[in-house]
Protein backbone atom coordinates (compact mmCIF):
# COMPACT_ATOMS: atom_id res chain seq x y z
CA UNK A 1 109.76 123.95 207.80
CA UNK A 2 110.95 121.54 204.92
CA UNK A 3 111.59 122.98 201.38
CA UNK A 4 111.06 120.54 198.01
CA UNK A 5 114.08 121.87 195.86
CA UNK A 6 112.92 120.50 192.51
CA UNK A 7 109.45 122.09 192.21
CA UNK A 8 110.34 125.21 194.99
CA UNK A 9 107.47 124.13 197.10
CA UNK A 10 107.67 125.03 201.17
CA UNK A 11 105.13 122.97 203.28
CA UNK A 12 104.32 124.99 206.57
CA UNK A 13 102.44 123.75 209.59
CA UNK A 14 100.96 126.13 211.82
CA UNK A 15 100.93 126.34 215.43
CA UNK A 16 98.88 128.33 218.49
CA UNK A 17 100.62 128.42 221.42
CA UNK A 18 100.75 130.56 224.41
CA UNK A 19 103.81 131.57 223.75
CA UNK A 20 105.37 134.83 222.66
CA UNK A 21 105.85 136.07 218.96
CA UNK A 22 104.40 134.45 216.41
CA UNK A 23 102.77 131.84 216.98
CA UNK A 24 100.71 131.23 212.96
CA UNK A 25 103.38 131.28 210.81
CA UNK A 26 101.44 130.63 207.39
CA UNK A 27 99.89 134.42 207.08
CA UNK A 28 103.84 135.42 207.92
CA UNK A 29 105.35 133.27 205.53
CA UNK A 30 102.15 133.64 202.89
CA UNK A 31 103.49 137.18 202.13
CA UNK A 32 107.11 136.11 201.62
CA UNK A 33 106.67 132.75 199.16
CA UNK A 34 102.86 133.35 197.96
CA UNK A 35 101.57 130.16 196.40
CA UNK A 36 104.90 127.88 196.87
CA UNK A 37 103.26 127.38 200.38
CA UNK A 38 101.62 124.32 200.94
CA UNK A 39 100.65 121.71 204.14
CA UNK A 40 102.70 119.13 205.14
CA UNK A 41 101.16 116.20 203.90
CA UNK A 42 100.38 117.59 200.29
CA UNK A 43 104.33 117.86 200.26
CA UNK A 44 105.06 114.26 201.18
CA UNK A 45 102.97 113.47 198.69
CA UNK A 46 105.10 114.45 196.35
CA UNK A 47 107.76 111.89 197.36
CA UNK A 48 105.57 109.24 195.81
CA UNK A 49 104.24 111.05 192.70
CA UNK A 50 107.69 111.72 191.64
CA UNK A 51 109.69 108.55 193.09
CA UNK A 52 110.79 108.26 189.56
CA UNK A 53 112.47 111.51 188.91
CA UNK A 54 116.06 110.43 189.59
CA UNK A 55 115.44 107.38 186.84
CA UNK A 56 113.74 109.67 184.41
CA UNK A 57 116.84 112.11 184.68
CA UNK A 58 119.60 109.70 184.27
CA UNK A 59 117.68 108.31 181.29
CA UNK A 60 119.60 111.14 179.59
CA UNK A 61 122.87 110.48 180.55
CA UNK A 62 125.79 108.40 179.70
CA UNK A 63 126.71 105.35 182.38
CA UNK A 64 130.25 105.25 182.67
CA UNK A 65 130.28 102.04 185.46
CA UNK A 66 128.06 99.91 186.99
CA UNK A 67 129.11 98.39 190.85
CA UNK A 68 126.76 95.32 192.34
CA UNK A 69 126.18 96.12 196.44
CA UNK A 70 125.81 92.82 198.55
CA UNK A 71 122.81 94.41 199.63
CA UNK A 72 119.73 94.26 196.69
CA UNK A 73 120.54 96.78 193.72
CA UNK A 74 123.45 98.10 192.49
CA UNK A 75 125.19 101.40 191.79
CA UNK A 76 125.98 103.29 188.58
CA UNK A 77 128.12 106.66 187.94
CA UNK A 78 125.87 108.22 184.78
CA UNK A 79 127.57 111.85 183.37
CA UNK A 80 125.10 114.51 182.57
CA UNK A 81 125.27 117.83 180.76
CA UNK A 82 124.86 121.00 182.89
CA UNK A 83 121.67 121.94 181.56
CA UNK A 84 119.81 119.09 183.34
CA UNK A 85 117.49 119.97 186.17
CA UNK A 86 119.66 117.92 188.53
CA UNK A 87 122.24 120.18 188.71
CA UNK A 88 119.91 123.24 189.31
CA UNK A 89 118.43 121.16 192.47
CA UNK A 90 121.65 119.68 193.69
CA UNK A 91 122.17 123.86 194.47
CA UNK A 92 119.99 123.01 197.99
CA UNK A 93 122.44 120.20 198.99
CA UNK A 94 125.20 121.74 198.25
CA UNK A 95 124.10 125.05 200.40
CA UNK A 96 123.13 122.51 203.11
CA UNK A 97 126.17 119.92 203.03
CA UNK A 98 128.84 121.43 201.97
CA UNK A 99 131.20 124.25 203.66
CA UNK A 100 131.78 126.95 201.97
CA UNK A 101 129.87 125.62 199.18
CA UNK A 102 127.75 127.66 196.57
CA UNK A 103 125.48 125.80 193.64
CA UNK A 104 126.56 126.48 190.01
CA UNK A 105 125.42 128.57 186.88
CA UNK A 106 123.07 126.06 185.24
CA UNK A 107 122.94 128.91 182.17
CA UNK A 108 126.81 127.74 181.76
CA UNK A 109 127.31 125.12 179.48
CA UNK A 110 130.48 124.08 180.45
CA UNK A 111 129.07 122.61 183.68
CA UNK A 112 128.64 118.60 183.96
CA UNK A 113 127.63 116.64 186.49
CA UNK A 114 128.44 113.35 187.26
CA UNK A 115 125.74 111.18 189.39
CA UNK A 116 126.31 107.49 191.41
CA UNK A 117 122.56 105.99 192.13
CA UNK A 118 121.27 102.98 193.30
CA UNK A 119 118.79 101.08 191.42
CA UNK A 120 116.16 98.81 193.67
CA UNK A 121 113.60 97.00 192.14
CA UNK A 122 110.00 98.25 192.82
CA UNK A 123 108.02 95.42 191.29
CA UNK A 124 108.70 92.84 188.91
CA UNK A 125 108.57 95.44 185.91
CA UNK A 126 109.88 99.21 187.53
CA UNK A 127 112.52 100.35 189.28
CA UNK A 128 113.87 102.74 191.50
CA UNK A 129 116.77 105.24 191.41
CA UNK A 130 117.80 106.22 194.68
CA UNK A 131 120.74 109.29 194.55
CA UNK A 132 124.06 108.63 196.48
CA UNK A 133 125.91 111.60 195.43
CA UNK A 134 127.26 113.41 192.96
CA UNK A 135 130.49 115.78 191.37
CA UNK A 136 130.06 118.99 189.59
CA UNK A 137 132.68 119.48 187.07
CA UNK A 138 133.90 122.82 185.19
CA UNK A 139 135.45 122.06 181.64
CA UNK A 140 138.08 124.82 180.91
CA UNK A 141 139.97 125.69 177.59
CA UNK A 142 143.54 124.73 177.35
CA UNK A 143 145.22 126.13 174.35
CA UNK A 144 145.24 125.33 171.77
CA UNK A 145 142.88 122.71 171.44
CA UNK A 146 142.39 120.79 174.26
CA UNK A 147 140.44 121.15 177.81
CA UNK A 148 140.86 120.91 181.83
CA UNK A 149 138.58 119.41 184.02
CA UNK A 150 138.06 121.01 187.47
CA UNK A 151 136.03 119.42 189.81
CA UNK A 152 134.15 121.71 192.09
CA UNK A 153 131.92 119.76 194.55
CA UNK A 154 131.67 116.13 195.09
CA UNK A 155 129.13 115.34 197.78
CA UNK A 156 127.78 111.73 198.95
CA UNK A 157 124.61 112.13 200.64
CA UNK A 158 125.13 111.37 204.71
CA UNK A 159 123.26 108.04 204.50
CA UNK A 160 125.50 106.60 202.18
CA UNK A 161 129.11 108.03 203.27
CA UNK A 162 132.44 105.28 203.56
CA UNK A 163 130.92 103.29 201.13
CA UNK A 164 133.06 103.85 198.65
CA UNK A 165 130.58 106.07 196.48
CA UNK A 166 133.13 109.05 196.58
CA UNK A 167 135.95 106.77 195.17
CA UNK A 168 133.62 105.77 192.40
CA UNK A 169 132.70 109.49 190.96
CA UNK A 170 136.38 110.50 191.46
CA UNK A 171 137.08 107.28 188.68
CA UNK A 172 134.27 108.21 187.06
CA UNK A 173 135.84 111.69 186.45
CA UNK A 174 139.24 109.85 185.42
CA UNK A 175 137.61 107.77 182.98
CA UNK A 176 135.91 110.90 181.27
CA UNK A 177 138.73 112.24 180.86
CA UNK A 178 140.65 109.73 179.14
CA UNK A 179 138.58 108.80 176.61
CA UNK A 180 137.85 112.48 175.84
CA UNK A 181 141.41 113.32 176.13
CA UNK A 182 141.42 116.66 178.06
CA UNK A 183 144.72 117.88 179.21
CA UNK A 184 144.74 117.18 183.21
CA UNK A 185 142.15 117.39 186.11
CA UNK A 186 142.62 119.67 189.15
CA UNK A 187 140.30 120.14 192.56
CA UNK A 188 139.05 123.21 193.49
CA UNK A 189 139.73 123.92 197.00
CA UNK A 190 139.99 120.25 197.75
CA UNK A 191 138.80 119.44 201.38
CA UNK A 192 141.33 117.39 203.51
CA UNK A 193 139.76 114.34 203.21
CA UNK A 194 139.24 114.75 199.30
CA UNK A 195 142.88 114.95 199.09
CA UNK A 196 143.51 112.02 201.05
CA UNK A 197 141.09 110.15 198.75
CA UNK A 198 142.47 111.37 195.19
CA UNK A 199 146.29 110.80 196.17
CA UNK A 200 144.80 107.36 196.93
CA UNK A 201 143.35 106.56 193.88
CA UNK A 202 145.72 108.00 191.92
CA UNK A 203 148.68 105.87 193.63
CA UNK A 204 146.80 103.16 192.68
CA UNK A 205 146.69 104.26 189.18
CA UNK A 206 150.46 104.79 188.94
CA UNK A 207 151.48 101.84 191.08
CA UNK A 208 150.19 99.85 187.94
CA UNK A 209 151.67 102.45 185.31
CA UNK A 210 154.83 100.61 184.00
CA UNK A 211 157.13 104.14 183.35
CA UNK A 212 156.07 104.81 186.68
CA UNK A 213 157.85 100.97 188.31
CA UNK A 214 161.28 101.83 186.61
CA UNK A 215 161.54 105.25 188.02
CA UNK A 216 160.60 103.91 191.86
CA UNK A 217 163.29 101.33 191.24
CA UNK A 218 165.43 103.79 190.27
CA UNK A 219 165.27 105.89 193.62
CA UNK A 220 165.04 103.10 195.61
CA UNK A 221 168.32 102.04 194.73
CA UNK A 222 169.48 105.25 195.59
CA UNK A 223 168.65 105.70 198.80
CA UNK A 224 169.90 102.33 200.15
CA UNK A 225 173.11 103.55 198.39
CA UNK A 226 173.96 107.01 200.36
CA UNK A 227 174.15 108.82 203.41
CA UNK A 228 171.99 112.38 202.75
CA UNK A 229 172.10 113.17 206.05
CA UNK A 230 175.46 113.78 205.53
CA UNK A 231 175.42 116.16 202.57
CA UNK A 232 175.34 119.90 202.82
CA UNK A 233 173.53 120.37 199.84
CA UNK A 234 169.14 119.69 199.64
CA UNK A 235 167.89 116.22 198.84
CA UNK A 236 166.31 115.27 196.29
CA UNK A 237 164.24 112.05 195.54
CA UNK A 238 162.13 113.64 192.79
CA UNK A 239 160.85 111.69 189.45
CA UNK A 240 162.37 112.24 186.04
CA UNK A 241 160.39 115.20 184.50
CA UNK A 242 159.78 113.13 181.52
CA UNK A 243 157.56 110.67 183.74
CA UNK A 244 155.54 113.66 185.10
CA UNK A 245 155.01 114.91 181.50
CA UNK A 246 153.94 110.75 180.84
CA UNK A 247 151.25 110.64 183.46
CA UNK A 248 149.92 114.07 182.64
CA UNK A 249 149.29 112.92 178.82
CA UNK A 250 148.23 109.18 179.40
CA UNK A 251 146.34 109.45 183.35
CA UNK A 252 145.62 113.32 183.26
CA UNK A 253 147.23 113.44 187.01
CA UNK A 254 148.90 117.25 186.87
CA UNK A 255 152.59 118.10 188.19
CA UNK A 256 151.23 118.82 191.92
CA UNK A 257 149.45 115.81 192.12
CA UNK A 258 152.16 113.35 190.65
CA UNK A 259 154.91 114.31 193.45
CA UNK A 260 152.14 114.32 196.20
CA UNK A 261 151.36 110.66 194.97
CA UNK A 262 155.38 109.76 194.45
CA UNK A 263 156.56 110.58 197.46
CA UNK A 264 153.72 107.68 198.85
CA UNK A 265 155.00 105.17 195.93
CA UNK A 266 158.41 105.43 196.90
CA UNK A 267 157.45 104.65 200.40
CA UNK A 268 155.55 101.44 199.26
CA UNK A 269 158.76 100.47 198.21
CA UNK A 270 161.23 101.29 201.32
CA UNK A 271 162.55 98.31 203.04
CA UNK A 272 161.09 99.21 206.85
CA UNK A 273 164.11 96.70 208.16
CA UNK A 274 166.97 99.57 206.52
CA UNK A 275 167.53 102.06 208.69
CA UNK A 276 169.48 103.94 206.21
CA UNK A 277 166.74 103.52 203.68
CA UNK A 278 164.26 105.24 205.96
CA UNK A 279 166.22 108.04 207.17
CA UNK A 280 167.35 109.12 203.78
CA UNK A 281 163.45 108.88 202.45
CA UNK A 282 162.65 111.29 206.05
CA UNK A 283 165.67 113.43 205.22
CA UNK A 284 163.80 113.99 201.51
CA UNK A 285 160.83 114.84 202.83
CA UNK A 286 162.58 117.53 205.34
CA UNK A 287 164.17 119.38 202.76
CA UNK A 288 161.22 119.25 200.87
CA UNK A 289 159.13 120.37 204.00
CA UNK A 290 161.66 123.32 204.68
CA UNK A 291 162.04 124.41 200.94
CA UNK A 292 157.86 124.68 200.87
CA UNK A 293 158.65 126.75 203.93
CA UNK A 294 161.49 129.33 202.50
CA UNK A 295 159.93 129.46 199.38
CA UNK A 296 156.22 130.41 200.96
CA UNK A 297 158.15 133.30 202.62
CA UNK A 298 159.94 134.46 199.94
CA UNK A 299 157.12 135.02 197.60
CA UNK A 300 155.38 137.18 200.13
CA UNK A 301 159.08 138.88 201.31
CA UNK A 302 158.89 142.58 200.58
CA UNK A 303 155.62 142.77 198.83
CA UNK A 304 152.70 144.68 199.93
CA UNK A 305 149.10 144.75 198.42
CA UNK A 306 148.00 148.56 199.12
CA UNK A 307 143.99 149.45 198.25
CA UNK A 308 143.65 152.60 196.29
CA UNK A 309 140.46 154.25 195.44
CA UNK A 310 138.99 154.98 192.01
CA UNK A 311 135.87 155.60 190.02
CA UNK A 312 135.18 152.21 189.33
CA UNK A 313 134.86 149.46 191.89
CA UNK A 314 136.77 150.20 195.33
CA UNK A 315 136.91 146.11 196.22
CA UNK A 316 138.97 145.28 193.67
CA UNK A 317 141.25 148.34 193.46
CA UNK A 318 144.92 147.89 194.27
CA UNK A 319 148.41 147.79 193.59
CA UNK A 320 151.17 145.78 194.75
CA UNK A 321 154.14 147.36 196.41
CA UNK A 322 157.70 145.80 196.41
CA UNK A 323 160.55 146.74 199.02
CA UNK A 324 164.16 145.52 198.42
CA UNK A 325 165.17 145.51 201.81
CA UNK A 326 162.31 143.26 202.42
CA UNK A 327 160.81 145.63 205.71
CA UNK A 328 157.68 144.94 204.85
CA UNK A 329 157.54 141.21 203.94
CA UNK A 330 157.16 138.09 206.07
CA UNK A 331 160.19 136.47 206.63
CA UNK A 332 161.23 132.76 207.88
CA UNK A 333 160.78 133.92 211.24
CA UNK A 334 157.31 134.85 210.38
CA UNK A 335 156.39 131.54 208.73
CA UNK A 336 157.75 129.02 211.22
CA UNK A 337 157.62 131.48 214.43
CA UNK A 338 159.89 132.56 216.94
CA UNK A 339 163.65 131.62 217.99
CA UNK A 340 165.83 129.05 216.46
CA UNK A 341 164.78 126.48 219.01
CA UNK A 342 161.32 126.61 218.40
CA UNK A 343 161.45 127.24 214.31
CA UNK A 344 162.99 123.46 214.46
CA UNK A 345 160.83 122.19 216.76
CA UNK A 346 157.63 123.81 214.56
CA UNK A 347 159.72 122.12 211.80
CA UNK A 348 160.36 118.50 213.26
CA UNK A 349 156.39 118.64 213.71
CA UNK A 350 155.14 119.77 209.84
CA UNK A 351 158.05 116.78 208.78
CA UNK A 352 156.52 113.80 211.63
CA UNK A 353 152.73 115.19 210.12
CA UNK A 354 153.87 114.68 206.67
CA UNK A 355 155.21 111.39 207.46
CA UNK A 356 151.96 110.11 209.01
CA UNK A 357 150.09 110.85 206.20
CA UNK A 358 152.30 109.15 203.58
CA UNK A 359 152.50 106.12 205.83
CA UNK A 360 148.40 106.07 206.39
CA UNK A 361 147.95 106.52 202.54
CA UNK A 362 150.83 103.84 202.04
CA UNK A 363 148.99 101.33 204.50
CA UNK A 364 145.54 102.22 202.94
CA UNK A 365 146.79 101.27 199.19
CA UNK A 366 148.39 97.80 200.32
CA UNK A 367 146.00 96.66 201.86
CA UNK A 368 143.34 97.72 198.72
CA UNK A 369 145.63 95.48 197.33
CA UNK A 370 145.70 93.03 198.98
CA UNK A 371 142.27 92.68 198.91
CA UNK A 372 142.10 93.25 195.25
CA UNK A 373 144.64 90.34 194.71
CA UNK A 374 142.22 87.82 196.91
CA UNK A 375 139.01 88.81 194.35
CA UNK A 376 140.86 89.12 191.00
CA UNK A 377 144.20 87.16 191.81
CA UNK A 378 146.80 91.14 190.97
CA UNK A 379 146.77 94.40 192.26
């Protein structure tokens, strides 16, 4: 059964077998979706009749960046308002693509959606918009006068995945909101992969942001200087808290996402051939890995959320319950398990994952820019 999300149309073959249960679906389905029914051909027709749907849609947008394939065409990242008709059928790909995804309130204004398509020339005067993907976005008030973009969903359709499309409507989103000057951007629920991709792009960002240089030099110098595995007290390799306030107010990266993407910066800068250098930078990431830890299990130590019934709605009904001695809390040995023994080994494993993933997002940005330096001659 195939469903047509823009017009709600569900073409239905039916079948006679010998078979048991039913075996003519359209009288079963007929009383379910009345006259949205229709046979399978008269529904691919409708491919051709409204081939030019995508172009017609986007003729209402704003482009924000064009990109020229190798192949024929090229690709374009076009923002749109919430109440287009895009968003309202992007709801089916979403349900179908997506984990855990759910389609948006197109009666909400403050929904945009940002689109990358590929244009291919049909004849010598039309052309063709075929969609990639897109990102729903969810503008929030900031007091006292600004806004927050949260990005909800950004999907690239299977055919067109590791092409770079996703990379495109995540700068896309960046470039929005600059020139608009909202306060920061945030993820909702961010997949692992998404994650990957924005600490990425924004590394790249900041690897170019001049504040951003001075400070990396700064630390740098620092750890080829001392010994932290030495010192009783944590480790810090942190950024000024000036620079984080910087990048918030000229690149819109928030707080979480700066140290995510300075931790990788500083370890574009190490110098692999000083031991001393790369223990310190590990011993950093430790503490930081075991502070995460302690504080995780201290927010939840001693606190209890206990339902409690009343007239109004039983769901969302509670109070929270505080113990001093901590009983009923999850403690240390709760987060990282067991004995002593295995708490470090549990430990030594969350600090080697942590330091795989800075090195493959590390190895990812050179060589972007190294690549970028052979087409424009700088990174």
């Amino acid at each position: 059964m195939l469903m047509h999300a823009n017009n709600n149309v569900y073409p239905v073959e039916t079948a006679t077998t010998g078979g048991k249960g039913i075996t003519d679906l359209k009288p079963a389905l007929q009383n379910i979706f009345g006259e949205s029914l229709l046979e399978k051909e008269e529904f691919l027709q409708t491919f051709s009749r409204e081939c030019y749907y995508i172009r017609n849609i986007t003729s209402n947008g704003t482009v924000i960046c064009t990109d020229t394939f190798k192949e024929e065409g090229h690709a374009s990242d076009t923002h749109l308002d919430a109440e287009s008709p895009t968003v309202e059928s992007s709801g089916a790909l979403v349900l179908l693509l997506v984990d855990g995804g759910s389609p948006v309130d197109v009666t909400d204004p403050k929904w945009e959606i940002f689109l990358v398509v590929k244009k291919i020339s049909a004849s010598s005067t039309n052309c063709i918009y075929q969609l990639l993907g897109f990102a729903t976005v969810y503008r929030f008030y900031h007091y006292p006068d600004s806004s927050r973009l949260r990005i909800s969903q950004i999907l690239v359709l299977p055919p067109y995945q590791n092409q770079g499309h996703g990379r495109h409507l995540l700068e896309a989103v960046n470039s929005v909101a600059s020139s608009e000057n909202v306060y920061d951007i945030t993820v909702e629920e961010p997949s692992e992969y998404l994650q990957y991709l924005r600490i990425f792009i924004d590394t790249l960002r900041l690897q170019s942001f001049e504040p951003t240089k001075l400070a990396v030099n700064t630390v740098i110098s620092f750890l080829k200087e001392v010994n932290l595995s030495k010192r009783a007290q944590k480790s810090k390799m942190g950024p000024p808290s000036g620079l984080i306030e910087i990048a918030r107010q000229k690149l819109k990266i928030n707080k979480k996402q700066f140290l995510r993407c300075w931790e990788v910066l500083v370890y574009l800068n190490l110098d692999p051939q000083n031991p001393r250098c790369m223990q310190n930078f590990r011993t950093c990431i430790e503490d930081r890995v075991k502070g995460e830890v302690l504080d995780k299990g201290a927010e939840s130590n001693g606190k209890r959320l206990i339902e409690v019934p009343t007239e109004y709605d039983n769901d969302i009904s509670f109070v929270v319950v505080w113990s001093q001695d901590g009983v009923e809390g999850d403690s240390l040995e709760g987060e990282v398990g067991g004995d002593r023994k295995a708490q470090e080994q549990q430990l030594n494993e969350l600090v080697e994952k942590e330091m795989e993933d800075i090195a493959e997002i590390a190895k990812k940005v050179s060589s972007f820019c190294k690549s970028d330096e052979k087409q424009m001659g700088q990174c």
